[in-house]
Protein backbone atom coordinates (compact mmCIF):
# COMPACT_ATOMS: atom_id res chain seq x y z
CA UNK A 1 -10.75 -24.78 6.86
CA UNK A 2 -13.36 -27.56 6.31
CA UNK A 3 -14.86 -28.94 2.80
CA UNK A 4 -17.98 -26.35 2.61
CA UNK A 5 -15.53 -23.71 3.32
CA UNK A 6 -13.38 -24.59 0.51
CA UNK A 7 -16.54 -25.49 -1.91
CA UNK A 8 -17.70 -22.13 -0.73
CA UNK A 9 -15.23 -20.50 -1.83
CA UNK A 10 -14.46 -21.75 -5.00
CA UNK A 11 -17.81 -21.13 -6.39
CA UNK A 12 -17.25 -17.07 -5.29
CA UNK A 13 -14.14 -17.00 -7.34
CA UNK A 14 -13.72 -13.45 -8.01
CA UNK A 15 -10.99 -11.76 -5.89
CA UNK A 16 -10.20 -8.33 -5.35
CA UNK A 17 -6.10 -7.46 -4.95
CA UNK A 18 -4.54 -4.67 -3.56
CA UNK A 19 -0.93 -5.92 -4.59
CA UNK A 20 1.00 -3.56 -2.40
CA UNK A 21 4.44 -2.43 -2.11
CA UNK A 22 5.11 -3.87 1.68
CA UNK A 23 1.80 -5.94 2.03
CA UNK A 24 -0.68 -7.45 -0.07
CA UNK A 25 -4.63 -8.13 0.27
CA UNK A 26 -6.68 -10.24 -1.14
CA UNK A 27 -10.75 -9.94 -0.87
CA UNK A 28 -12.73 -12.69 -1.72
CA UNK A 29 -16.71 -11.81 -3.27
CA UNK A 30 -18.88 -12.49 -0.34
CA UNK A 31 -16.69 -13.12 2.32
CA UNK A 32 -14.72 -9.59 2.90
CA UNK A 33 -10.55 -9.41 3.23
CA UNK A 34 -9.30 -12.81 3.59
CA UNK A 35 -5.69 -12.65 2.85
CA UNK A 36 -3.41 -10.18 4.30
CA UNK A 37 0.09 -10.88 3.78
CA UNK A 38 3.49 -9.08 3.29
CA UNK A 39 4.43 -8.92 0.12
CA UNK A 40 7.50 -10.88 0.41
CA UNK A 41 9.20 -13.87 -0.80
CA UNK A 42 11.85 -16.43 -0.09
CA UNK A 43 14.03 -17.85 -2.73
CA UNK A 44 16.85 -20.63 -2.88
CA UNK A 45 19.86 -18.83 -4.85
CA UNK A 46 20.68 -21.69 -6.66
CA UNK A 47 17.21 -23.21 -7.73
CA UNK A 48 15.16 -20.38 -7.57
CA UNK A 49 12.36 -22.07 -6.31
CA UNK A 50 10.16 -20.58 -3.71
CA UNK A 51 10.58 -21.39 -0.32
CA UNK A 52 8.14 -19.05 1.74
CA UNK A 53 5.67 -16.43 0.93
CA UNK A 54 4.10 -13.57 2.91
CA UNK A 55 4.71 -13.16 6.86
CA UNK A 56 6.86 -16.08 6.96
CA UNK A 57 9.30 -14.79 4.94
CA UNK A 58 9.48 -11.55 6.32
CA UNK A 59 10.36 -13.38 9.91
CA UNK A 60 13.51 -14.39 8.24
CA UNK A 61 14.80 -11.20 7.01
CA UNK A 62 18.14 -10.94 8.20
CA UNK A 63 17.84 -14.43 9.43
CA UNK A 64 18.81 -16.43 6.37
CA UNK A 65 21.94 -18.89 5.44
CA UNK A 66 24.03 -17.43 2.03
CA UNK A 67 21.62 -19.70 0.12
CA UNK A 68 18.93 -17.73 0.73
CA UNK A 69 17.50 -14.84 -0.73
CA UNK A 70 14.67 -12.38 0.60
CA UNK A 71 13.15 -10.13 -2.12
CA UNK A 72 10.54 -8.20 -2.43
CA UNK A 73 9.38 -8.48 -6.14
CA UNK A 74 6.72 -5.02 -6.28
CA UNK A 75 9.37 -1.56 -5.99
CA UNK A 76 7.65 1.52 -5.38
CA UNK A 77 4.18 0.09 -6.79
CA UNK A 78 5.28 -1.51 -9.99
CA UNK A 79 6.63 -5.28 -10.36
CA UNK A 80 10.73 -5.53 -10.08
CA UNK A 81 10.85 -9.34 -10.75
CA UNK A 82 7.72 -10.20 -12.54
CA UNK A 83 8.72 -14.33 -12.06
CA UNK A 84 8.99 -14.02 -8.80
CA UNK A 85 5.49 -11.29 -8.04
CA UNK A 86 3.80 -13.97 -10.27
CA UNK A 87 4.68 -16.81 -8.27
CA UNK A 88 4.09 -14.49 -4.89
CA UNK A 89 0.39 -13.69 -6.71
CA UNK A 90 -0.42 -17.70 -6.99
CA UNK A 91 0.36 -18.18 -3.72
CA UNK A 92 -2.05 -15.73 -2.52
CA UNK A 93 -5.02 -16.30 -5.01
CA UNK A 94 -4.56 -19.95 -4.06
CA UNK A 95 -5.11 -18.98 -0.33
CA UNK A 96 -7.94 -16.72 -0.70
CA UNK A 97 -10.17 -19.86 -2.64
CA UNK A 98 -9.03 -21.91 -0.35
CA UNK A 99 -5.97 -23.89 -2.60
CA UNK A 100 -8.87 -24.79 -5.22
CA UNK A 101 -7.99 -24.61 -9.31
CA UNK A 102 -11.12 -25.72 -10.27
CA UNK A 103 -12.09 -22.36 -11.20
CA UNK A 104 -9.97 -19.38 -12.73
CA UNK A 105 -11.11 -16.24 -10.55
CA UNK A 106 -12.50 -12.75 -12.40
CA UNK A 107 -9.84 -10.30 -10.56
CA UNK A 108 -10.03 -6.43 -9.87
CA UNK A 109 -6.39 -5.37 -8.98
CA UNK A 110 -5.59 -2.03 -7.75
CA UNK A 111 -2.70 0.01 -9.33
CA UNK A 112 -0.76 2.90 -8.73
CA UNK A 113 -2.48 5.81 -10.91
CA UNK A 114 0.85 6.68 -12.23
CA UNK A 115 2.07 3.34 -13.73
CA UNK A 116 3.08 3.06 -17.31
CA UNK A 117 0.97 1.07 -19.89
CA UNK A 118 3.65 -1.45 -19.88
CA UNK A 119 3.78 -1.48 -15.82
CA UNK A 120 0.00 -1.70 -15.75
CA UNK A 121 0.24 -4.77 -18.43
CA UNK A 122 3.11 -6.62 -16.70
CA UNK A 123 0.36 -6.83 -13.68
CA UNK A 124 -2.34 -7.65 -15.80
CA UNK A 125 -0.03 -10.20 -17.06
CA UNK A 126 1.26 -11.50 -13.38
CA UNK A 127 -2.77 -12.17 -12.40
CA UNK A 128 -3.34 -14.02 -15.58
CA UNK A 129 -0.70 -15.99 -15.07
CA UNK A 130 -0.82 -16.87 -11.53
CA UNK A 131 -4.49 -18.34 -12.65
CA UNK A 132 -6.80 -15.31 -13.34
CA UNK A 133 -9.62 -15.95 -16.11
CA UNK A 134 -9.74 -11.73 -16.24
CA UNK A 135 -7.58 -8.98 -14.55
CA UNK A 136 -9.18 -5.88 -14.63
CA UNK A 137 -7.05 -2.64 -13.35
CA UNK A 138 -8.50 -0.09 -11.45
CA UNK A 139 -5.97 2.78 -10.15
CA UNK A 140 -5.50 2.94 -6.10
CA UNK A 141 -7.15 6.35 -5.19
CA UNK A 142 -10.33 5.44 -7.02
CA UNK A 143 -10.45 1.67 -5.18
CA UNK A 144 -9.52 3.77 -2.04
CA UNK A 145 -12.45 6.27 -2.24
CA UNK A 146 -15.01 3.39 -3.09
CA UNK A 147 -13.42 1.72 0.11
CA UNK A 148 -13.81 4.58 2.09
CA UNK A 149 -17.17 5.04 1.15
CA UNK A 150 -17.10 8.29 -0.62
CA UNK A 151 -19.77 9.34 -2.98
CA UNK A 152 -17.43 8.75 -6.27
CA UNK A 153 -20.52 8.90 -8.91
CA UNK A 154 -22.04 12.06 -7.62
CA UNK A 155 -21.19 15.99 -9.01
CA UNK A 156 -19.18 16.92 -6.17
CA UNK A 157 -15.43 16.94 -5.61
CA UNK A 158 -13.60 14.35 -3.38
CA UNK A 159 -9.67 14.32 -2.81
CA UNK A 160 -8.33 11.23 -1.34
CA UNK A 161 -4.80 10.57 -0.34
CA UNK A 162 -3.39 7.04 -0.64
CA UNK A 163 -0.31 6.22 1.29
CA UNK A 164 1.33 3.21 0.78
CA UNK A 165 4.43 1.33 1.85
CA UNK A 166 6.11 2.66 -2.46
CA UNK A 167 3.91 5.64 -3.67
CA UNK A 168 1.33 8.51 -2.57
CA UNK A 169 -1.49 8.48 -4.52
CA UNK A 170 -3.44 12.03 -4.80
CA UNK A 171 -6.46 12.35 -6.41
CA UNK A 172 -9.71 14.26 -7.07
CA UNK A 173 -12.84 12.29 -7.84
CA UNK A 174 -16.00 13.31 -8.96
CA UNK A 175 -18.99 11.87 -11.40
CA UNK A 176 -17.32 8.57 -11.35
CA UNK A 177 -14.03 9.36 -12.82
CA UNK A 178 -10.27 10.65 -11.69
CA UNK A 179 -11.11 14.27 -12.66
CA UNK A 180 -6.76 15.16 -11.92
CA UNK A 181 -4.28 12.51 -9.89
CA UNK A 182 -0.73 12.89 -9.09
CA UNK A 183 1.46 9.75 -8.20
CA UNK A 184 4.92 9.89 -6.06
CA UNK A 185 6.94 7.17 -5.45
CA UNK A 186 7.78 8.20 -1.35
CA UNK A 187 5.74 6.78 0.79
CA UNK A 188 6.30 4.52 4.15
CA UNK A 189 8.77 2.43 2.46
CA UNK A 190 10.82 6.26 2.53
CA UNK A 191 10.35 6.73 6.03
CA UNK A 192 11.41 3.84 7.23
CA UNK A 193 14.78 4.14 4.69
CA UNK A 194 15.11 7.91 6.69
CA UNK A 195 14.88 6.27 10.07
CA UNK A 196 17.71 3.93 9.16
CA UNK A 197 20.23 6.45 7.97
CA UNK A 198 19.21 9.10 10.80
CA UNK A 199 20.60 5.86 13.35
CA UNK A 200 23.94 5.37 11.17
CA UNK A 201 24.12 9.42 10.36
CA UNK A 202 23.89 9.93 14.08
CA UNK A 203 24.88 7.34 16.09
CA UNK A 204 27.18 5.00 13.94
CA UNK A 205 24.86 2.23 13.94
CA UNK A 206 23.51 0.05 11.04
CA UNK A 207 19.65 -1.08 12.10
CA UNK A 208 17.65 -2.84 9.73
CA UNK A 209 14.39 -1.72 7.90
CA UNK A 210 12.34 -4.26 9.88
CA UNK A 211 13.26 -2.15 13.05
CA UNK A 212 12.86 1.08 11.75
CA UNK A 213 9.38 0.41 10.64
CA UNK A 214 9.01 -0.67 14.48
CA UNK A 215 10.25 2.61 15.81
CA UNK A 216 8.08 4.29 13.14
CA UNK A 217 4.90 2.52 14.57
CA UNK A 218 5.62 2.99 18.08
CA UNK A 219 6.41 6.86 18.35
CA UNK A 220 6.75 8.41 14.72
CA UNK A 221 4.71 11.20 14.05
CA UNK A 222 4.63 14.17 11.66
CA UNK A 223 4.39 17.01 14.16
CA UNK A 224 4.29 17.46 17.58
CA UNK A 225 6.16 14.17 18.77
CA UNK A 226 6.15 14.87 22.28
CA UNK A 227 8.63 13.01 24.69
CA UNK A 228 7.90 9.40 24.43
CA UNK A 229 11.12 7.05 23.19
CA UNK A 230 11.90 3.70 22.07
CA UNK A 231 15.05 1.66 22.81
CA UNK A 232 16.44 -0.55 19.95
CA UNK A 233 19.53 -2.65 19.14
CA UNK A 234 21.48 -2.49 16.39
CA UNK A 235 25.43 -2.83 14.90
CA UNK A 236 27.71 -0.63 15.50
CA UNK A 237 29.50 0.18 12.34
CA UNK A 238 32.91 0.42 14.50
CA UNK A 239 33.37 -2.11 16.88
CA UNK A 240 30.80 -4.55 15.13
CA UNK A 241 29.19 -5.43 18.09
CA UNK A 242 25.44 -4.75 19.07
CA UNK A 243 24.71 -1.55 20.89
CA UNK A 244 21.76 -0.36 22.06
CA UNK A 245 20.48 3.03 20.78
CA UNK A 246 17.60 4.94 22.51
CA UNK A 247 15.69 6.80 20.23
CA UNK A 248 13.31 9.96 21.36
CA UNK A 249 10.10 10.82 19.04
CA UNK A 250 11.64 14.15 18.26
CA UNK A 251 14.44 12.86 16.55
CA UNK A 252 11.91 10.12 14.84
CA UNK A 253 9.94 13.27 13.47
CA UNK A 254 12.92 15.15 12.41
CA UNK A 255 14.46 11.53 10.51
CA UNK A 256 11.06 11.73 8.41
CA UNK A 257 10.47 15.27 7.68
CA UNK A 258 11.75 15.10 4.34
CA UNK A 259 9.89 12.41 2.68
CA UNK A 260 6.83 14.09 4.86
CA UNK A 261 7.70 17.28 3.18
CA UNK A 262 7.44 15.20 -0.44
CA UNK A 263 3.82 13.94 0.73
CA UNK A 264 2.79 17.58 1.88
CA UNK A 265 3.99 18.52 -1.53
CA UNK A 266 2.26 16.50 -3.47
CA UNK A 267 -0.81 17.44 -1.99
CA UNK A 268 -0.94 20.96 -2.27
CA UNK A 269 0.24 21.30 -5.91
CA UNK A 270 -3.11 18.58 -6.72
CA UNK A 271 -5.17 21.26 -5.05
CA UNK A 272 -3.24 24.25 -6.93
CA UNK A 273 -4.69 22.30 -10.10
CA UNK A 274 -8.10 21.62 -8.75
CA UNK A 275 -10.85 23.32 -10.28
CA UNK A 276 -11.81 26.19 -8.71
CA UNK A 277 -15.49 24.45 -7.81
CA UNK A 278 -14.06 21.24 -7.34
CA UNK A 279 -11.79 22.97 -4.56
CA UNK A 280 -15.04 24.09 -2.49
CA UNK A 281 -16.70 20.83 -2.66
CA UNK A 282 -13.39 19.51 -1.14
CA UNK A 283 -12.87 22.56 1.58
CA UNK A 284 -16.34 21.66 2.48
CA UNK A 285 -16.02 17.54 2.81
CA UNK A 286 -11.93 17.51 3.58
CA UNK A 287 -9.39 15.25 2.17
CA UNK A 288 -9.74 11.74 3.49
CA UNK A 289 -6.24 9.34 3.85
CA UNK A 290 -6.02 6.16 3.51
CA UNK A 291 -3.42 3.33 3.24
CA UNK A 292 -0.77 2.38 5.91
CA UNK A 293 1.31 5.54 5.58
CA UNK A 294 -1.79 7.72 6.78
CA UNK A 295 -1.36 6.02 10.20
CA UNK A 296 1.94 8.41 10.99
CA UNK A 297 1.00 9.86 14.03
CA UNK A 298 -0.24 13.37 13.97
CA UNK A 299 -0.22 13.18 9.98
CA UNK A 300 -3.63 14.88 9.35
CA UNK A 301 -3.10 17.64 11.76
CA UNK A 302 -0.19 18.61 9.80
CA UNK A 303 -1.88 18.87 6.59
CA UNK A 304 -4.75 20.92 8.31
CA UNK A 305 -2.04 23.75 8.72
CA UNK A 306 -0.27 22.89 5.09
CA UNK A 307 -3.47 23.28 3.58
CA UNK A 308 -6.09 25.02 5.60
CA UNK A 309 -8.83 22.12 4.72
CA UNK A 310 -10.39 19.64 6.93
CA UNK A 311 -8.64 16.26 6.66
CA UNK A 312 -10.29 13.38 7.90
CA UNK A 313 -8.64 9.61 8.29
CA UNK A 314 -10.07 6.82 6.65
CA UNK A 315 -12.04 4.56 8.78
CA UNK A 316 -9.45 1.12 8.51
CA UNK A 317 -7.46 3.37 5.75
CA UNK A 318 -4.83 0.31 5.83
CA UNK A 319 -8.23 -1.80 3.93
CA UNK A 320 -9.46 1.14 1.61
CA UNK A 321 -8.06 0.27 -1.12
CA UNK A 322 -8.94 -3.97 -0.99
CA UNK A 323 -12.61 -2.97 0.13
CA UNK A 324 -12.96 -1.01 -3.43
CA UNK A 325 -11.76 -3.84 -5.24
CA UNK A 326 -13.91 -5.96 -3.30
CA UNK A 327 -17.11 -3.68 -3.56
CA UNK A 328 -16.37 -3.63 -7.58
CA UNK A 329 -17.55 -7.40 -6.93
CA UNK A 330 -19.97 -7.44 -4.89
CA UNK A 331 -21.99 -4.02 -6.73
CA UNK A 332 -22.39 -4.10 -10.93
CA UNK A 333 -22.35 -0.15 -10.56
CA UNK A 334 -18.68 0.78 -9.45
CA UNK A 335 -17.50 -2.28 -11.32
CA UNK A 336 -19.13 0.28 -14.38
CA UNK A 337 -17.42 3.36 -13.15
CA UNK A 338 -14.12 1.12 -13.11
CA UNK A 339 -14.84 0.01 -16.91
CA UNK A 340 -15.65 3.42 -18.09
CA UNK A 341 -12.05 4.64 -16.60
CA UNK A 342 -10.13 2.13 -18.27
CA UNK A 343 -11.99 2.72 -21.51
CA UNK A 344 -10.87 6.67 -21.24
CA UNK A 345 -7.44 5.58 -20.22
């Protein structure tokens, strides 16, 4: 990055944060997404100081010496070690304006819509902190539907569906406000858990979470898995020694059907609530998913059949939610709708 990048930069300031569960992103006014990162950190045991952030730390889960410590410091879409998220949070703002603290940045941060008061201040708290002038909240399905480009200040219903590495966010949005939401905390973090004890359930061998969110990429899916496989390595809990496992996309489906089943769940008792007009502007639009639990293979033509609505995939759903923030930057109007919410919250 040169000088006029970095001067660039500095004088756009404002961010927008989706401060995720497994990954975090960071959009910068005027220039679009600019960091995406896991949101994970590496600690010395003894000192506590930092010693990686982001995708170099997660390359050395299950790599590290006793002395080292991998944590991840957000838990199902609320800050576990608020030192530690704080420090993560730094480390990212300072990447997005290029490493420069000659300004403090105005910051939109996305949260889940069920957090606490206290939850949603402890992340207010973490951006202030880590350098923001202002933190401004805005709950996840609402940046989501701005992301995805739905008509959020307009009289007609829209349900979007959030799913994120710690929570599923449901929620039905009309005239610029979250008319009903529902928050659970399964999401692809779950999955991924279910792959790993299907493998030691079923074939006595301990795999880690990195690989199960592998096998989950490469042939999960929700329904109709079909016959593809994927071969993995792992411990076996008797001998000790590595042993390959081969794993078919049937089995993969049948690992996540529960926390599946919790998402499907979710979703239909949000509709049961919906008002009864509200319900035919979203029969006749469909209920658009977004975040990186939305990618599970055949995930939307499973809710068709739960349902019986149209359900349509977000366009880059794995960005919905950082666009919003973003697009509360770059356009006065939604960064309204957002202050109106939090006035009524």
């Amino acid at each position: 990055m040169n000088l006029s990048d970095i001067f660039r930069r500095t004088l756009s300031r404002d961010l927008g944060i989706d401060l995720g569960t497994a990954n975090t992103l960071v959009y910068l006014r005027g220039h679009g997404v600019v960091v995406e990162e896991p949101s994970v950190v590496a600690i010395d045991t003894s000192t506590r100081a930092v010693l990686a952030v982001g995708r170099q730390a997660k390359e050395m889960v299950g790599r590290t010496p006793r002395h080292i410590r991998i944590v991840r410091p957000m838990k199902d879409g609320v800050i576990a070690d608020f030192q530690i998220a704080q420090s993560m949070l730094k480390y990212f703002m300072a990447q997005a304006t290029g490493g420069a603290r000659l300004f403090h940045p105005r910051v939109v941060i996305a949260v889940p819509s069920g957090t606490t008061s206290v939850e949603r201040r402890a992340v207010i708290e973490a951006a202030q902190q880590a350098g923001a002038r202002i933190a401004l909240p805005i709950v996840e399905p609402f940046a989501a539907a701005i992301g995805a480009d739905l008509p959020v200040g307009e009289p007609t219903g829209n349900m979007v569906v959030d799913i994120g590495g710690g929570t599923t966010e449901v929620a039905v949005i009309s005239l610029g406000g979250v008319v009903l939401s529902q928050s659970v905390r399964v999401a692809g973090d779950e999955m991924d858990e279910a792959i790993v004890n299907y493998v030691r359930k079923v074939y006595n061998v301990a795999i880690g979470y990195q690989t199960a969110e592998q096998v989950k990429i490469a042939v999960g899916a929700a329904t109709d898995a079909g016959d593809a496989g994927l071969e993995i390595c792992g411990r076996d809990l008797v001998t000790g020694l590595p042993r390959p496992v081969r794993l078919q996309a049937t089995e993969v489906q049948k690992a996540v059907a529960e926390p599946v089943a919790a998402i499907v769940a979710a979703i239909r008792q949000t509709l049961e609530r919906t008002p009864p007009e509200l319900a035919a502007d979203i029969m006749e639009r469909g209920i658009v998913l977004t975040g990186g639990g939305s990618l599970l293979r055949n995930l939307d033509q499973l809710l068709i059949k739960e349902t019986g609505m149209p359900v349509h995939p977000a366009e880059d759903g794995l960005r919905c939610v950082v666009r919003g923030t973003g697009r509360c930057l770059e356009e006065p109007k939604f960064l309204d709708l957002v202050k109106k919410v939090q006035r009524q919250d």
